[in-house]
N, C-alpha and C. Protein backbone atom coordinates (compact mmCIF):
# COMPACT_ATOMS: atom_id res chain seq x y z
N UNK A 1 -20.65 -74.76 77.32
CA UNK A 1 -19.71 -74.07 78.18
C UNK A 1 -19.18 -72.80 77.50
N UNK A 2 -18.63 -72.36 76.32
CA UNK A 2 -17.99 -71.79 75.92
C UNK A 2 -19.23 -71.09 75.55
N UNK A 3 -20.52 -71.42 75.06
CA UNK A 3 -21.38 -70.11 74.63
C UNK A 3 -21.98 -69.87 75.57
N UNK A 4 -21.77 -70.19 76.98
CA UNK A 4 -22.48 -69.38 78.33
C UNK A 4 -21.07 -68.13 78.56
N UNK A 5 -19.78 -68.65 78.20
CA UNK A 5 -19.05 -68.02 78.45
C UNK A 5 -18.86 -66.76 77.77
N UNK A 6 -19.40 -66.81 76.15
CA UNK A 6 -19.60 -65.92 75.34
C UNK A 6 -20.70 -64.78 75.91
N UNK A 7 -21.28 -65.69 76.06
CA UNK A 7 -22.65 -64.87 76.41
C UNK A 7 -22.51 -63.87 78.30
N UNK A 8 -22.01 -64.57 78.91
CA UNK A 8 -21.38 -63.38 79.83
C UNK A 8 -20.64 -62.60 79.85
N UNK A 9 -19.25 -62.64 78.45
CA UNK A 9 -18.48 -61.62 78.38
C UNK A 9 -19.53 -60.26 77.62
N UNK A 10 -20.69 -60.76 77.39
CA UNK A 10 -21.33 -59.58 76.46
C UNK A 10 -22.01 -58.79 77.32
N UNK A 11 -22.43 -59.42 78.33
CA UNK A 11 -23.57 -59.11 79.36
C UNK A 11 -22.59 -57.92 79.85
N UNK A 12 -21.00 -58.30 80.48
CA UNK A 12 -20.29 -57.84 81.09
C UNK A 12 -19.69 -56.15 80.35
N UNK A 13 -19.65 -56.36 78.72
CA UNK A 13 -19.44 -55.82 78.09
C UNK A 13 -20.62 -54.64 77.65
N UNK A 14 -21.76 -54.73 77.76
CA UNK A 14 -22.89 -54.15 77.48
C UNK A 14 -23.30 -53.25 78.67
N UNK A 15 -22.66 -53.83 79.92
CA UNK A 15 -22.88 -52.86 81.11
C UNK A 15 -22.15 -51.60 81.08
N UNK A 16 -20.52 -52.27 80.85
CA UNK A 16 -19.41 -51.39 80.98
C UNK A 16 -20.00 -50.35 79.73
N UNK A 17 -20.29 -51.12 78.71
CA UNK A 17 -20.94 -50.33 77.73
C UNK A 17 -21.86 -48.81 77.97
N UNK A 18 -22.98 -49.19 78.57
CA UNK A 18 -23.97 -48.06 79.38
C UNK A 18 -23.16 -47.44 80.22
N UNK A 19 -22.34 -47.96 81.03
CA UNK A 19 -21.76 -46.86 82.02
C UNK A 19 -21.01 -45.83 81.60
N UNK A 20 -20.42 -46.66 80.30
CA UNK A 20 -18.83 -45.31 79.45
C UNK A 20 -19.81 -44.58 79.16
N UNK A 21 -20.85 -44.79 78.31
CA UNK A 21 -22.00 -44.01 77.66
C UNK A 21 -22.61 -43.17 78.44
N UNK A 22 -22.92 -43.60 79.64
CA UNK A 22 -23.56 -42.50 80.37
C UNK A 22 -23.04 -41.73 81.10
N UNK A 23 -21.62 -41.53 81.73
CA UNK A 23 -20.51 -40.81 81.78
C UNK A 23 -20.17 -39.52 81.01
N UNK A 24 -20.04 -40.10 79.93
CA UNK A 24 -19.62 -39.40 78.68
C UNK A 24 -20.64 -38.15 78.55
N UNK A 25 -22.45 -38.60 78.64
CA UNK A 25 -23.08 -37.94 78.46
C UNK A 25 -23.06 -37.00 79.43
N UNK A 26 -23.13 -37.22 80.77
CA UNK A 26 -22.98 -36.67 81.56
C UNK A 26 -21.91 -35.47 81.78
N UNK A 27 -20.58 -36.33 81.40
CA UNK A 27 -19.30 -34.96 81.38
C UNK A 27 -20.27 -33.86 80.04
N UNK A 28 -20.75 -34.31 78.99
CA UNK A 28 -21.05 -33.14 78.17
C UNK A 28 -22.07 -32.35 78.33
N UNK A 29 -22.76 -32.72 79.51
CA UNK A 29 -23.99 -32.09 79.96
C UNK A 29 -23.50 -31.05 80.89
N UNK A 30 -22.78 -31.46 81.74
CA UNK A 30 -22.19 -30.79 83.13
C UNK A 30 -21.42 -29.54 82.52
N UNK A 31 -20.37 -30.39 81.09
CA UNK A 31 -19.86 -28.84 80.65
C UNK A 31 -20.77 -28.17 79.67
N UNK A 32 -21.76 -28.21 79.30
CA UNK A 32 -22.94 -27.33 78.65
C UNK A 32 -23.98 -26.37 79.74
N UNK A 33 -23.76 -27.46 80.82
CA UNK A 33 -24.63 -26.53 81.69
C UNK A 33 -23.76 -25.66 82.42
N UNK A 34 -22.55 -25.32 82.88
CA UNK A 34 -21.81 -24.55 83.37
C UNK A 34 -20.54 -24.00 82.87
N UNK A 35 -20.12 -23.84 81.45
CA UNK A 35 -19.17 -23.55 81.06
C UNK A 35 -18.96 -21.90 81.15
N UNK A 36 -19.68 -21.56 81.51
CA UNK A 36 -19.65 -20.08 81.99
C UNK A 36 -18.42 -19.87 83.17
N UNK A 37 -18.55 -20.73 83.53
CA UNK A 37 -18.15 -20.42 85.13
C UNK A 37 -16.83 -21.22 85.57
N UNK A 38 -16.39 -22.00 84.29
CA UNK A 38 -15.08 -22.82 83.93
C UNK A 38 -13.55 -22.16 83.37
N UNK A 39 -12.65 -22.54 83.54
CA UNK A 39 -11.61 -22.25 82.75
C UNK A 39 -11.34 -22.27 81.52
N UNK A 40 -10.59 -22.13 81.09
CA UNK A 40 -10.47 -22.96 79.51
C UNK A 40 -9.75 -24.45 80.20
N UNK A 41 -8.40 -24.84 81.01
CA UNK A 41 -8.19 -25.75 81.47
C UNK A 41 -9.59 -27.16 81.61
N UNK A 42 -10.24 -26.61 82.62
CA UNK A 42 -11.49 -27.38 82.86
C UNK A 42 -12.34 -27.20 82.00
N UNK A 43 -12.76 -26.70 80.53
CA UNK A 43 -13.79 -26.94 79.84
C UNK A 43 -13.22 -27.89 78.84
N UNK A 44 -11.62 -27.55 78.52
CA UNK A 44 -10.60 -28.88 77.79
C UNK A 44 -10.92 -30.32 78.44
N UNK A 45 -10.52 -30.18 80.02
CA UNK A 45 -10.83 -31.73 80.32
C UNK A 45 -12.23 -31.95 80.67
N UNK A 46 -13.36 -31.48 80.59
CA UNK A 46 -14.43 -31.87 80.52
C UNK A 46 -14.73 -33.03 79.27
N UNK A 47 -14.81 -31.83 78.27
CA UNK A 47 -14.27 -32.27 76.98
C UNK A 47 -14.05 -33.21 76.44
N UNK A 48 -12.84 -33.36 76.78
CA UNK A 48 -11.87 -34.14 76.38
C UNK A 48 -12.06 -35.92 77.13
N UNK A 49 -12.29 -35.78 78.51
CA UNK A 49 -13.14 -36.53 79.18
C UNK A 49 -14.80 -37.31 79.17
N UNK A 50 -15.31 -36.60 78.63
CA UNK A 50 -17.08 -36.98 77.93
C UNK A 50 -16.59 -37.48 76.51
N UNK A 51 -15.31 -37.02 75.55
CA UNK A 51 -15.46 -37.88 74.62
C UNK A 51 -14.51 -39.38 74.31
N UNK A 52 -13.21 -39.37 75.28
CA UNK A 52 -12.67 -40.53 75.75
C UNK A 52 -14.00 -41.20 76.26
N UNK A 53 -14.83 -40.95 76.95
CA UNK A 53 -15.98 -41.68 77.73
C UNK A 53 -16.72 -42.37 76.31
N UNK A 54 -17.22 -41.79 75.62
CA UNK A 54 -17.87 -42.10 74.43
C UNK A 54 -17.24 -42.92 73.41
N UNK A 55 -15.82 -42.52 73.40
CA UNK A 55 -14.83 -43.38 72.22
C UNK A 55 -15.06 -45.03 72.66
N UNK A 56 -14.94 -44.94 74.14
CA UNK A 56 -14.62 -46.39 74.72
C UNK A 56 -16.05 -47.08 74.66
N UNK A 57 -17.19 -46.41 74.82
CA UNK A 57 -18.56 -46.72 74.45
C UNK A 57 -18.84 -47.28 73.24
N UNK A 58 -18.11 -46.76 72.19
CA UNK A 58 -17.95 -47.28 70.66
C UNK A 58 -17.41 -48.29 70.72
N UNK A 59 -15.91 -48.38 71.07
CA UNK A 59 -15.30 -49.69 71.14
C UNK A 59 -15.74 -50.47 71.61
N UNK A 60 -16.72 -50.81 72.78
CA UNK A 60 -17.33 -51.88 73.71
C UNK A 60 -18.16 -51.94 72.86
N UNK A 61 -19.34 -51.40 72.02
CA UNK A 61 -20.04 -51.85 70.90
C UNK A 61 -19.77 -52.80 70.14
N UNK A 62 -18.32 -52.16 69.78
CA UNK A 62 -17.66 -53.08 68.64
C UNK A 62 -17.31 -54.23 69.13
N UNK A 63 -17.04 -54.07 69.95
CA UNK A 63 -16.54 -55.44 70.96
C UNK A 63 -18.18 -56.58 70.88
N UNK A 64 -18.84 -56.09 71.22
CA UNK A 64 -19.99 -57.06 71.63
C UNK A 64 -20.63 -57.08 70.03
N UNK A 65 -20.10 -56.56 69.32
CA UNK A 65 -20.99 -56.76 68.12
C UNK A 65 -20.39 -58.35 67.64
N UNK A 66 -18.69 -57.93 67.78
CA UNK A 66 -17.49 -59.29 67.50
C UNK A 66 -18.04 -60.48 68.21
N UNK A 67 -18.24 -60.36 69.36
CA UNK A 67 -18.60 -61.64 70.46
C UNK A 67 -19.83 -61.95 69.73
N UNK A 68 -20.96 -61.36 69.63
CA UNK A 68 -22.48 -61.60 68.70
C UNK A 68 -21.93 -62.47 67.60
N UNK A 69 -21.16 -62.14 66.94
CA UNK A 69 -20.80 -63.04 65.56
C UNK A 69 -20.45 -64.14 66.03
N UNK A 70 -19.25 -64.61 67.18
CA UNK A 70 -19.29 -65.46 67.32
C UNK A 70 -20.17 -66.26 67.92
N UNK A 71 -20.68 -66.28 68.76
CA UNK A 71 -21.86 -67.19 69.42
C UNK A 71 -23.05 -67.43 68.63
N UNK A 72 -23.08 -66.67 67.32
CA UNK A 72 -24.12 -67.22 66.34
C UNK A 72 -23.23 -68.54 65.90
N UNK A 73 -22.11 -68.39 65.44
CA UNK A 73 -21.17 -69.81 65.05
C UNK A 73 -21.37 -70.80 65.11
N UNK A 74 -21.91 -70.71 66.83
CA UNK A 74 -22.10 -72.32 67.66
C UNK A 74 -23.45 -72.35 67.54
């Protein structure tokens, strides 16, 4: 019970994972491909936005790396 339970918080965690990640990439693509045509306002929250996206991508790593340790346990 508890290592099916493990094992879906990772599944759950590995998605959210790809999505922050591919967000992130995305905000830094969008402001590479058009920063010409941006503010300074909007090239800040691009920015600033693609790498909050990425920070939380790290942390959900870290997160599922923690859950991995445990379910080797059992």
């Amino acid at each position: 019970m508890q290592k099916d339970y493990l094992k879906a918080k990772i599944s759950v965690a590995r998605t959210l994972m790809q999505i922050f990640a591919v967000a992130g990439i995305l905000h830094i693509f969008y402001l590479a491909a058009s920063y010409r045509g941006l503010n300074e306002i909007q090239i800040l929250f691009f920015a600033s936005a693609g790498a909050v996206y990425l920070i939380a991508a790290v942390c959900l790593t870290l997160r599922i790396l923690n859950l991995a340790e445990k379910l080797d346990e059992f």
